[in-house]
PDB file of N, CA and C in Angstrom:
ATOM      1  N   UNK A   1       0.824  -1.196   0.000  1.00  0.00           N
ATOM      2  CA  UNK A   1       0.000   0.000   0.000  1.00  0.00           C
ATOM      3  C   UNK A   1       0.869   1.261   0.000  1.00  0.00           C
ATOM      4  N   UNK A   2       1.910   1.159   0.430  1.00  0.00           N
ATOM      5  CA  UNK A   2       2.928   2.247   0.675  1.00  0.00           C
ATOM      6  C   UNK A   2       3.583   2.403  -0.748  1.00  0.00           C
ATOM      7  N   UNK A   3       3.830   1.719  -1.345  1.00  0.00           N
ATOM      8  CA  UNK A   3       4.496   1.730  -2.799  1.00  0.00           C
ATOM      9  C   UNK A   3       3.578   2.485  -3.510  1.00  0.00           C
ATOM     10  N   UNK A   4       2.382   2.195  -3.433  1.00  0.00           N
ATOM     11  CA  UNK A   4       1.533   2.923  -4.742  1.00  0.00           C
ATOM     12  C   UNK A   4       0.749   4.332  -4.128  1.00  0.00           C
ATOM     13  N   UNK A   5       1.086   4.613  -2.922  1.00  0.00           N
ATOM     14  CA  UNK A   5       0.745   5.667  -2.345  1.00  0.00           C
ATOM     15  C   UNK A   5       2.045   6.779  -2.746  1.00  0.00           C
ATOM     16  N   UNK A   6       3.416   6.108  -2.614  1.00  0.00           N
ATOM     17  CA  UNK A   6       4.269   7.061  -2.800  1.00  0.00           C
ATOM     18  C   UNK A   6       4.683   7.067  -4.879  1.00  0.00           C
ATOM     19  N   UNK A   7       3.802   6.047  -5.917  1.00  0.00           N
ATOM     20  CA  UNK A   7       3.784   6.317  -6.959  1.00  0.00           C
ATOM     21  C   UNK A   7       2.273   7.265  -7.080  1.00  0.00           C
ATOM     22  N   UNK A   8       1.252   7.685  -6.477  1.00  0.00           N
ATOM     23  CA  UNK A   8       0.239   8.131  -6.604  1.00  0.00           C
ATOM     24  C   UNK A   8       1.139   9.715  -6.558  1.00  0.00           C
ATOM     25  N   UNK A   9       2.445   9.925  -5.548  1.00  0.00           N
ATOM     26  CA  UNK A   9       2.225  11.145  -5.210  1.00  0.00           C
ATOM     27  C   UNK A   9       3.570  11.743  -6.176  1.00  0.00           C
ATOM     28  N   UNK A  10       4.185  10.446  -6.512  1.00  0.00           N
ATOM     29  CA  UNK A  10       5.119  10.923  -7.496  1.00  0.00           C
ATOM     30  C   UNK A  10       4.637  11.629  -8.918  1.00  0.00           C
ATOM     31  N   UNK A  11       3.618  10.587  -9.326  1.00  0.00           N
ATOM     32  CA  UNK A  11       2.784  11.171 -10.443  1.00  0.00           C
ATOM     33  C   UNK A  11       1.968  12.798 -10.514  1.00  0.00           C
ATOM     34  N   UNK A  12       1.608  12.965  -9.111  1.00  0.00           N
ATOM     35  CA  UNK A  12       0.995  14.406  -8.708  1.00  0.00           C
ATOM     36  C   UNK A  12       1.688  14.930  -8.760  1.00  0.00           C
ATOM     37  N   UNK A  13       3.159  15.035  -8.226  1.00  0.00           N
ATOM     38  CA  UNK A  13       4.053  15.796  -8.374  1.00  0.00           C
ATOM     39  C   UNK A  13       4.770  16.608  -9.777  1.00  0.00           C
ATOM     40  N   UNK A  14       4.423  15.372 -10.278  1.00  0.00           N
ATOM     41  CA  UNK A  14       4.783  15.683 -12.023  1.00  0.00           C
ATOM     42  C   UNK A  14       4.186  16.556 -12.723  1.00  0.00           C
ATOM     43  N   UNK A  15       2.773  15.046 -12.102  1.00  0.00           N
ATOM     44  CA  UNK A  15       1.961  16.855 -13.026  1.00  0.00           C
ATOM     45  C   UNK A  15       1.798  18.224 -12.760  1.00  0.00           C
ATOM     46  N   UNK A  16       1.726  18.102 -11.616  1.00  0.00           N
ATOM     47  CA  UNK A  16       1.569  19.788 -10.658  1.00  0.00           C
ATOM     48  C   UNK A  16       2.884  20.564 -11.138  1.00  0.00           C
ATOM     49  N   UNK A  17       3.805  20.071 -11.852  1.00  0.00           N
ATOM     50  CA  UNK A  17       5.033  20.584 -12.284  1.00  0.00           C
ATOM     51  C   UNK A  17       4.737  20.862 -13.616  1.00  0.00           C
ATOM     52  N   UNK A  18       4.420  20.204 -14.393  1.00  0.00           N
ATOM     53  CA  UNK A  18       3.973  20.372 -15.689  1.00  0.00           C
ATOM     54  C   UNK A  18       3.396  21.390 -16.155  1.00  0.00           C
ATOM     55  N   UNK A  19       1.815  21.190 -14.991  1.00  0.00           N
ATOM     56  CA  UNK A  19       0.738  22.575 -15.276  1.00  0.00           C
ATOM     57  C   UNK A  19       1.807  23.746 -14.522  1.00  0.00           C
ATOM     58  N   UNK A  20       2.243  23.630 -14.054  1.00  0.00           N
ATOM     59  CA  UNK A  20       3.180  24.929 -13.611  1.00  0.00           C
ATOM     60  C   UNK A  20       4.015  25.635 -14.639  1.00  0.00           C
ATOM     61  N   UNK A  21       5.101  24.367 -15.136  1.00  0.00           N
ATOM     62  CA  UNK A  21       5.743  25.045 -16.218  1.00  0.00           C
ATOM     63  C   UNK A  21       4.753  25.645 -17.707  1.00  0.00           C
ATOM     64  N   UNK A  22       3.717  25.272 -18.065  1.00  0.00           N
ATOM     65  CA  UNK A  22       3.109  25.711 -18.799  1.00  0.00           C
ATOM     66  C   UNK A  22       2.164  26.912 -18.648  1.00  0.00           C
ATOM     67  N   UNK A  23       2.101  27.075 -17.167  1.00  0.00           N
ATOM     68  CA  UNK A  23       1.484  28.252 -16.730  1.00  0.00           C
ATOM     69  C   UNK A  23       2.687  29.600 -17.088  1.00  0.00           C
ATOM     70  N   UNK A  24       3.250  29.031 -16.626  1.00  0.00           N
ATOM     71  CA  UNK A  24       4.792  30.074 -16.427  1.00  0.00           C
ATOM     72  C   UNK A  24       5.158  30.772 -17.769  1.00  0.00           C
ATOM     73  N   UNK A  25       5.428  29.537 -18.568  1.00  0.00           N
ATOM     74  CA  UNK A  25       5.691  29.553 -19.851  1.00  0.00           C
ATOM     75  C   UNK A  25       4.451  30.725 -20.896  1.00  0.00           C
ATOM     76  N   UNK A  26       3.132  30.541 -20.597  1.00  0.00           N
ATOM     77  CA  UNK A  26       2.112  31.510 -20.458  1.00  0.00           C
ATOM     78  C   UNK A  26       2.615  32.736 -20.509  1.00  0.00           C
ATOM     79  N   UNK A  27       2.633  32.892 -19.148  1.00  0.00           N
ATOM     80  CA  UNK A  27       2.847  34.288 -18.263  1.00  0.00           C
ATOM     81  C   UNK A  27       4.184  34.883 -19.057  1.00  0.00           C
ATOM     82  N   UNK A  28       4.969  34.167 -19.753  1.00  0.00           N
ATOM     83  CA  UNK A  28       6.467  34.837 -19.873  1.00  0.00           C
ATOM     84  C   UNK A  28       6.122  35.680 -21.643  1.00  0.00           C
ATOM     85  N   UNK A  29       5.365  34.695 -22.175  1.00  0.00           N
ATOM     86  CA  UNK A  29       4.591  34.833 -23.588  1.00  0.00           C
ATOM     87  C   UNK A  29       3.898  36.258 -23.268  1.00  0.00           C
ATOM     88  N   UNK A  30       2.813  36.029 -22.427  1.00  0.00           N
ATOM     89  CA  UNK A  30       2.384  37.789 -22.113  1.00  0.00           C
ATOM     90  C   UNK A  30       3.214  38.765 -21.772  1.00  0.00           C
ATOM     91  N   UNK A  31       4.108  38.382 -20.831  1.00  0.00           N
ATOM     92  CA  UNK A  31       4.840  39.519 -20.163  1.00  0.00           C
ATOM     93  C   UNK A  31       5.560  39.944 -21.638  1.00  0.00           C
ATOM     94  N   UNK A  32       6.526  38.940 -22.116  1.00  0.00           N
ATOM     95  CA  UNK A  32       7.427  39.789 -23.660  1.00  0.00           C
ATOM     96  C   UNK A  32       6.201  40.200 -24.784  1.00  0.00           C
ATOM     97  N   UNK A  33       5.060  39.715 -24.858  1.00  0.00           N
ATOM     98  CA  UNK A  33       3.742  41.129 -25.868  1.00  0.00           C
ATOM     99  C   UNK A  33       4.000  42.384 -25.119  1.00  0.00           C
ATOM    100  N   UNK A  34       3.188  42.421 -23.697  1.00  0.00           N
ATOM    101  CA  UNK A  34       3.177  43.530 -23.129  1.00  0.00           C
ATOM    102  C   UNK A  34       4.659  44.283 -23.479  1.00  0.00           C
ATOM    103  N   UNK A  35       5.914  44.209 -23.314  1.00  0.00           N
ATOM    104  CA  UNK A  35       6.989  44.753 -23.510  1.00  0.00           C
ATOM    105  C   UNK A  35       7.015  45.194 -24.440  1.00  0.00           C
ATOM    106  N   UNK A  36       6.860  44.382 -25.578  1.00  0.00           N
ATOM    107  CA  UNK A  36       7.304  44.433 -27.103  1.00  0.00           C
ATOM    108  C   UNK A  36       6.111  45.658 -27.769  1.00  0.00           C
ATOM    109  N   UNK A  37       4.738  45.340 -27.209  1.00  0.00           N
ATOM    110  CA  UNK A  37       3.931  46.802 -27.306  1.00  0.00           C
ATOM    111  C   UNK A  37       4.483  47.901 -26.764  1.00  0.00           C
ATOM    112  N   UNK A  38       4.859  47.908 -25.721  1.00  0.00           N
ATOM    113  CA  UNK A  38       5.621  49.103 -25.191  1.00  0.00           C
ATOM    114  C   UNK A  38       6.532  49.990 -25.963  1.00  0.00           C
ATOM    115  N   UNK A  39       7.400  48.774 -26.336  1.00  0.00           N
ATOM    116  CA  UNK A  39       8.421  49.569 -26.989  1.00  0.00           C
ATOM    117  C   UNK A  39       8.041  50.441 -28.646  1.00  0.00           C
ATOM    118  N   UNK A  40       7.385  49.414 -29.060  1.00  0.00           N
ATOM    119  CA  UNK A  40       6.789  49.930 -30.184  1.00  0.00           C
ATOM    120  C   UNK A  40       5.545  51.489 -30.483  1.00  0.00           C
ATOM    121  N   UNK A  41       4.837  51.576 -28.789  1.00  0.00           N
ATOM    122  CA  UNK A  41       4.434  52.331 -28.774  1.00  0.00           C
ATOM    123  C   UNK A  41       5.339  53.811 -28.805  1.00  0.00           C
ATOM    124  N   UNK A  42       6.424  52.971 -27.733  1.00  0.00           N
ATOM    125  CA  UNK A  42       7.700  53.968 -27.627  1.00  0.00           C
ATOM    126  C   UNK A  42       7.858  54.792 -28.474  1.00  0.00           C
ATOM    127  N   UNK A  43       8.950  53.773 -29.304  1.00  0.00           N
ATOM    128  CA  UNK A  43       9.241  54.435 -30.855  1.00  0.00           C
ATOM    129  C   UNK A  43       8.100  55.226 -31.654  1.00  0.00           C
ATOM    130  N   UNK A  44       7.048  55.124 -31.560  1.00  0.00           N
ATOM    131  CA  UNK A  44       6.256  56.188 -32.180  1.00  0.00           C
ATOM    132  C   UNK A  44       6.268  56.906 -31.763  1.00  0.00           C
ATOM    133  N   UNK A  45       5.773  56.854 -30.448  1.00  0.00           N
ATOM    134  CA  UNK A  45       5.954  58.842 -30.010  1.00  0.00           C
ATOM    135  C   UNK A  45       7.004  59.109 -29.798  1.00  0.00           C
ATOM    136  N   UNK A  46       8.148  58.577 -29.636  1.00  0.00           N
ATOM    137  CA  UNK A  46       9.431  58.894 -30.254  1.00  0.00           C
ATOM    138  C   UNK A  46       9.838  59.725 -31.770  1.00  0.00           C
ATOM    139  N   UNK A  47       9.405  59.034 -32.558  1.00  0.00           N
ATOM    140  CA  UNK A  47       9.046  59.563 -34.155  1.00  0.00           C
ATOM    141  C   UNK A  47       8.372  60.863 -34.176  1.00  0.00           C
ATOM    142  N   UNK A  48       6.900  60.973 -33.455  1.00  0.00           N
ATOM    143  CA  UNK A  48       6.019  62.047 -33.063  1.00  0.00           C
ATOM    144  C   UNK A  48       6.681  63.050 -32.461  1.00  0.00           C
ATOM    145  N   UNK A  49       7.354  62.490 -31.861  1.00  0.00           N
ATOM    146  CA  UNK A  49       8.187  63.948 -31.154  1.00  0.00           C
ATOM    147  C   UNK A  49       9.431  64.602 -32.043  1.00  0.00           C
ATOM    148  N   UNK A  50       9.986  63.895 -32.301  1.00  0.00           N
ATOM    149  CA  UNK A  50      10.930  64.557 -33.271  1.00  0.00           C
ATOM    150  C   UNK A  50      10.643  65.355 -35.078  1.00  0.00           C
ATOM    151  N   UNK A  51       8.865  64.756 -35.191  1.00  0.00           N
ATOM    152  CA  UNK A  51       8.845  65.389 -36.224  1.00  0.00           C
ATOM    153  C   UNK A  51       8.191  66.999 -35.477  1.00  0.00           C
ATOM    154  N   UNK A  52       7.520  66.792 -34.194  1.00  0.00           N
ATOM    155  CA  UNK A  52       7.184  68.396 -33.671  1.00  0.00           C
ATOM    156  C   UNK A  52       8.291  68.752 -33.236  1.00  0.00           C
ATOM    157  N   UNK A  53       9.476  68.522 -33.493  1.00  0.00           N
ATOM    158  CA  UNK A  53      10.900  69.352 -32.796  1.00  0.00           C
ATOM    159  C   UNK A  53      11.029  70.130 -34.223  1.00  0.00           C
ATOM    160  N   UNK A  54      11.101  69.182 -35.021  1.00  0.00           N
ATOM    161  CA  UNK A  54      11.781  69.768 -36.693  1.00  0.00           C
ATOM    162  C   UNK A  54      10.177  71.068 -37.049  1.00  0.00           C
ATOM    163  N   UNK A  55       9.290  70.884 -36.919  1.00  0.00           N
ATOM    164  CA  UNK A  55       8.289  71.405 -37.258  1.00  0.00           C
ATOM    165  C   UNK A  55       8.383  72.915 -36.527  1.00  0.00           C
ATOM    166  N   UNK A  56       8.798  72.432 -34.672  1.00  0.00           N
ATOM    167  CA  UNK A  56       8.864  74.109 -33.740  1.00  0.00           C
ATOM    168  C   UNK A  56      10.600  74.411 -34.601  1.00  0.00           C
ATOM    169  N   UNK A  57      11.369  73.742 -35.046  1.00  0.00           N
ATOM    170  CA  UNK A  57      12.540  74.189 -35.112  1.00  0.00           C
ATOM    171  C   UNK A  57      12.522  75.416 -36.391  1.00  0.00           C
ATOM    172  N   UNK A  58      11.273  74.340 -37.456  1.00  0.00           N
ATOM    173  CA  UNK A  58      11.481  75.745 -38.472  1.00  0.00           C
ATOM    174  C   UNK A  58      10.518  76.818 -38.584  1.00  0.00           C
ATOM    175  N   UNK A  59       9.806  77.056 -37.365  1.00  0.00           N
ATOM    176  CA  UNK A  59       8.689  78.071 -37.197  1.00  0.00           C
ATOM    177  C   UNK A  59       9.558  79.037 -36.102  1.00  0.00           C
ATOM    178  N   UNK A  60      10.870  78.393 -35.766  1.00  0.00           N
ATOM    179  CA  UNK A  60      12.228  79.521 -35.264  1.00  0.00           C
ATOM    180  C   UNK A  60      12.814  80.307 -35.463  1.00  0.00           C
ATOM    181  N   UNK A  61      12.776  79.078 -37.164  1.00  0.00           N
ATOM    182  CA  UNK A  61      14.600  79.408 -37.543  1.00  0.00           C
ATOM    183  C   UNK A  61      14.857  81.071 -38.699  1.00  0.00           C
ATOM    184  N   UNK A  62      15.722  81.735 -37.518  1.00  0.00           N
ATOM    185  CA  UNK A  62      15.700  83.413 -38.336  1.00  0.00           C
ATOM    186  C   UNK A  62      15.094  83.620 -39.804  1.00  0.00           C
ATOM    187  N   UNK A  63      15.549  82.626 -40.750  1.00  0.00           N
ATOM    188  CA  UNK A  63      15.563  82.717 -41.964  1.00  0.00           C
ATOM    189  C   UNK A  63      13.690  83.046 -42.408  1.00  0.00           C
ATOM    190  N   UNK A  64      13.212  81.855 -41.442  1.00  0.00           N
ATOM    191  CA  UNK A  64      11.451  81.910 -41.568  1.00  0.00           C
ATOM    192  C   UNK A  64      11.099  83.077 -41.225  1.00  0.00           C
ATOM    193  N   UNK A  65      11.619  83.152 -39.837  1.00  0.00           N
ATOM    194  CA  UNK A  65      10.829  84.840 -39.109  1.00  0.00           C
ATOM    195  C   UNK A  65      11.220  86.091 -40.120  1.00  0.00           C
ATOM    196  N   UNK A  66      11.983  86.218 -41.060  1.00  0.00           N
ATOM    197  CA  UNK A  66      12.729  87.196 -41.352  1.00  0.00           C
ATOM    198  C   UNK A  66      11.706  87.406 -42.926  1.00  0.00           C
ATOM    199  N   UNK A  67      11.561  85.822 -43.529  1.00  0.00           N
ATOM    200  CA  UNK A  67      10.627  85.984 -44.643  1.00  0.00           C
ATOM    201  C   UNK A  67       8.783  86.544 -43.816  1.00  0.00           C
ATOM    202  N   UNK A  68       8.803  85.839 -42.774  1.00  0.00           N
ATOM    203  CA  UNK A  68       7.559  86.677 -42.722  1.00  0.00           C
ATOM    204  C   UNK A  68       7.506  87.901 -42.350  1.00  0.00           C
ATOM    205  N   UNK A  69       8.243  88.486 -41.393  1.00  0.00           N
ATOM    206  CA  UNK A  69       8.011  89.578 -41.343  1.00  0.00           C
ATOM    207  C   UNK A  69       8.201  90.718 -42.471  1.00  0.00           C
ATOM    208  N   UNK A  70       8.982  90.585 -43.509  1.00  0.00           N
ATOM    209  CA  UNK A  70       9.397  91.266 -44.718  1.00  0.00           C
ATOM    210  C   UNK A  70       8.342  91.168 -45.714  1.00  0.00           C
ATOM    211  N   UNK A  71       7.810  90.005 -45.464  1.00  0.00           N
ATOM    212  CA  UNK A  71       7.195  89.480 -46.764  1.00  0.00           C
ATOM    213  C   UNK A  71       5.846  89.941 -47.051  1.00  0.00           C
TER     214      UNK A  71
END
């Protein structure tokens, strides 16, 4: 009785390891989307921002102010 009590719990053990690693394995799949959206969101408003830098840069730059005010 002792033999197949301690193969009953070997087998539980396994599996309870199994569904674990596949849980995990899960969780690691979401966690690198979530990241990988991140970054990608990143880089856009990254992009977004540097085209409103170039955009305030030439509503600056002497050469513009100088045609409008003359012009």
């Amino acid at each position: 009785m002792s033999s197949r009590f301690c193969f009953v719990l070997v087998v539980f053990f396994f599996a309870a390891t199994l569904i674990v690693a596949v849980y995990l394995r899960g969780a690691d799949k979401r966690a690198f989307y979530q990241i990988r959206m991140c970054k990608i969101e990143q880089g856009r408003l990254q992009q977004e921002l540097w085209q409103k830098q170039l955009r305030v840069e030439s509503l600056i730059n002497p050469a513009t102010i100088s045609r409008k005010l003359g012009g």
